[in-house]
Protein backbone atom coordinates (compact mmCIF):
# COMPACT_ATOMS: atom_id res chain seq x y z
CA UNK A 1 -33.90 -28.28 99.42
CA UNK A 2 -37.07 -26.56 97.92
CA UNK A 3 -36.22 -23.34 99.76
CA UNK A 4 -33.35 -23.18 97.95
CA UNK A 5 -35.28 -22.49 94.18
CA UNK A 6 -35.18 -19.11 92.72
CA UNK A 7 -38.31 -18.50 92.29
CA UNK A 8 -38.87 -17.80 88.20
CA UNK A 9 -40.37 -14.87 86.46
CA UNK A 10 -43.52 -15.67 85.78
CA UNK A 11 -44.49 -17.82 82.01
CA UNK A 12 -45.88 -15.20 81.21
CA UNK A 13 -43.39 -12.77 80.81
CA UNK A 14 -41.06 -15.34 79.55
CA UNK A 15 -39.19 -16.14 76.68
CA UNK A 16 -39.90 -19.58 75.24
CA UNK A 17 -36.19 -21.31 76.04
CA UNK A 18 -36.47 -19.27 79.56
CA UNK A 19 -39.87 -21.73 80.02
CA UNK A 20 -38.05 -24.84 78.77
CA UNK A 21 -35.44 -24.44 80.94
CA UNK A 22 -37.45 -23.68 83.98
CA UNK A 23 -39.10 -26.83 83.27
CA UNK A 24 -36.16 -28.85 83.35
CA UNK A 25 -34.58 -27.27 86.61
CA UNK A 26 -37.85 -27.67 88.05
CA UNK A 27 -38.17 -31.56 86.98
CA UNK A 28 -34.30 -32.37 88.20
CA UNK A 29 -35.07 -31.06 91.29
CA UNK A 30 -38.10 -33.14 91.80
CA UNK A 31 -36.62 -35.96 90.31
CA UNK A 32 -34.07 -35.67 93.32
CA UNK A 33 -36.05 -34.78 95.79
CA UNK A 34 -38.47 -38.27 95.18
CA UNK A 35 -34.64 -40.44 95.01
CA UNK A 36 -33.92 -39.49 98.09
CA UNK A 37 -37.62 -40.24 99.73
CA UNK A 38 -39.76 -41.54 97.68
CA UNK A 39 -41.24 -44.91 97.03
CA UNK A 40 -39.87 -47.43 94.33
CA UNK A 41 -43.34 -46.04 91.90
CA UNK A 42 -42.77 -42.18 92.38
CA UNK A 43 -39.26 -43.14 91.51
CA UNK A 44 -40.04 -44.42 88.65
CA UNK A 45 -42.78 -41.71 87.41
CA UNK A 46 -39.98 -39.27 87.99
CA UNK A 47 -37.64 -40.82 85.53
CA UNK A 48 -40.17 -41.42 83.15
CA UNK A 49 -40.78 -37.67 83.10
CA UNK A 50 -37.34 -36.86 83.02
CA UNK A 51 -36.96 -38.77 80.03
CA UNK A 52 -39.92 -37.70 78.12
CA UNK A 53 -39.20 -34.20 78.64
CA UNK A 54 -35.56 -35.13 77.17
CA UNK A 55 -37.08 -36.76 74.22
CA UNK A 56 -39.23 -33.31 73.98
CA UNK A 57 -36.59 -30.93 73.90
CA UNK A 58 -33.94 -32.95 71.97
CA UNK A 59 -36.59 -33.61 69.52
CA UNK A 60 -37.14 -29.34 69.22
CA UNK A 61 -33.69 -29.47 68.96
CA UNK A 62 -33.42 -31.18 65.48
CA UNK A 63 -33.93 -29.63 62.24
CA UNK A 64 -37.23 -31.03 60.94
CA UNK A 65 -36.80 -33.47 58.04
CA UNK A 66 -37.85 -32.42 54.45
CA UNK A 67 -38.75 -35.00 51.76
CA UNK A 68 -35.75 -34.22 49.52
CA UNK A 69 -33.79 -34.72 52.81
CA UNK A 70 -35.29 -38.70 53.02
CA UNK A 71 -34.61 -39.38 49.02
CA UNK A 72 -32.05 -41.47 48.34
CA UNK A 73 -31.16 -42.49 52.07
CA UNK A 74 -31.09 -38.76 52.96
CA UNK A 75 -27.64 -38.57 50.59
CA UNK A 76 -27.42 -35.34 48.38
């Protein structure tokens, strides 16, 4: 299953969504990889990682809050 990654460019030649997304690929795969043979703790390290990277990237993914944005209940 490993043999089958494409092996990336490297970081440093790329862009920073090309990084986050090699992340990801690269966690899933792990993440499957211990499912399928690893113990009941690696398990649960991998799905822990899964979901902080999640948190991560969704949290990039918002528009950051400004203070006239949290007046009033965030109503304009």
């Amino acid at each position: 299953m490993i043999g089958a990654l494409k092996k990336p460019r490297p970081t440093d030649q790329m862009t920073a969504t090309e990084r986050h997304e090699a992340m990801v690929r690269a966690c899933i795969a792990a993440y499957e990889t211990v499912q399928e043979s690893g113990t009941r703790e690696m398990q649960l390290a991998a799905r822990i990682l899964l979901k902080l990277i999640g948190d991560q990237l969704a949290q990039q993914a918002m528009p950051p809050v400004s203070d006239a944005d949290t007046e009033n209940g965030g109503e304009t």
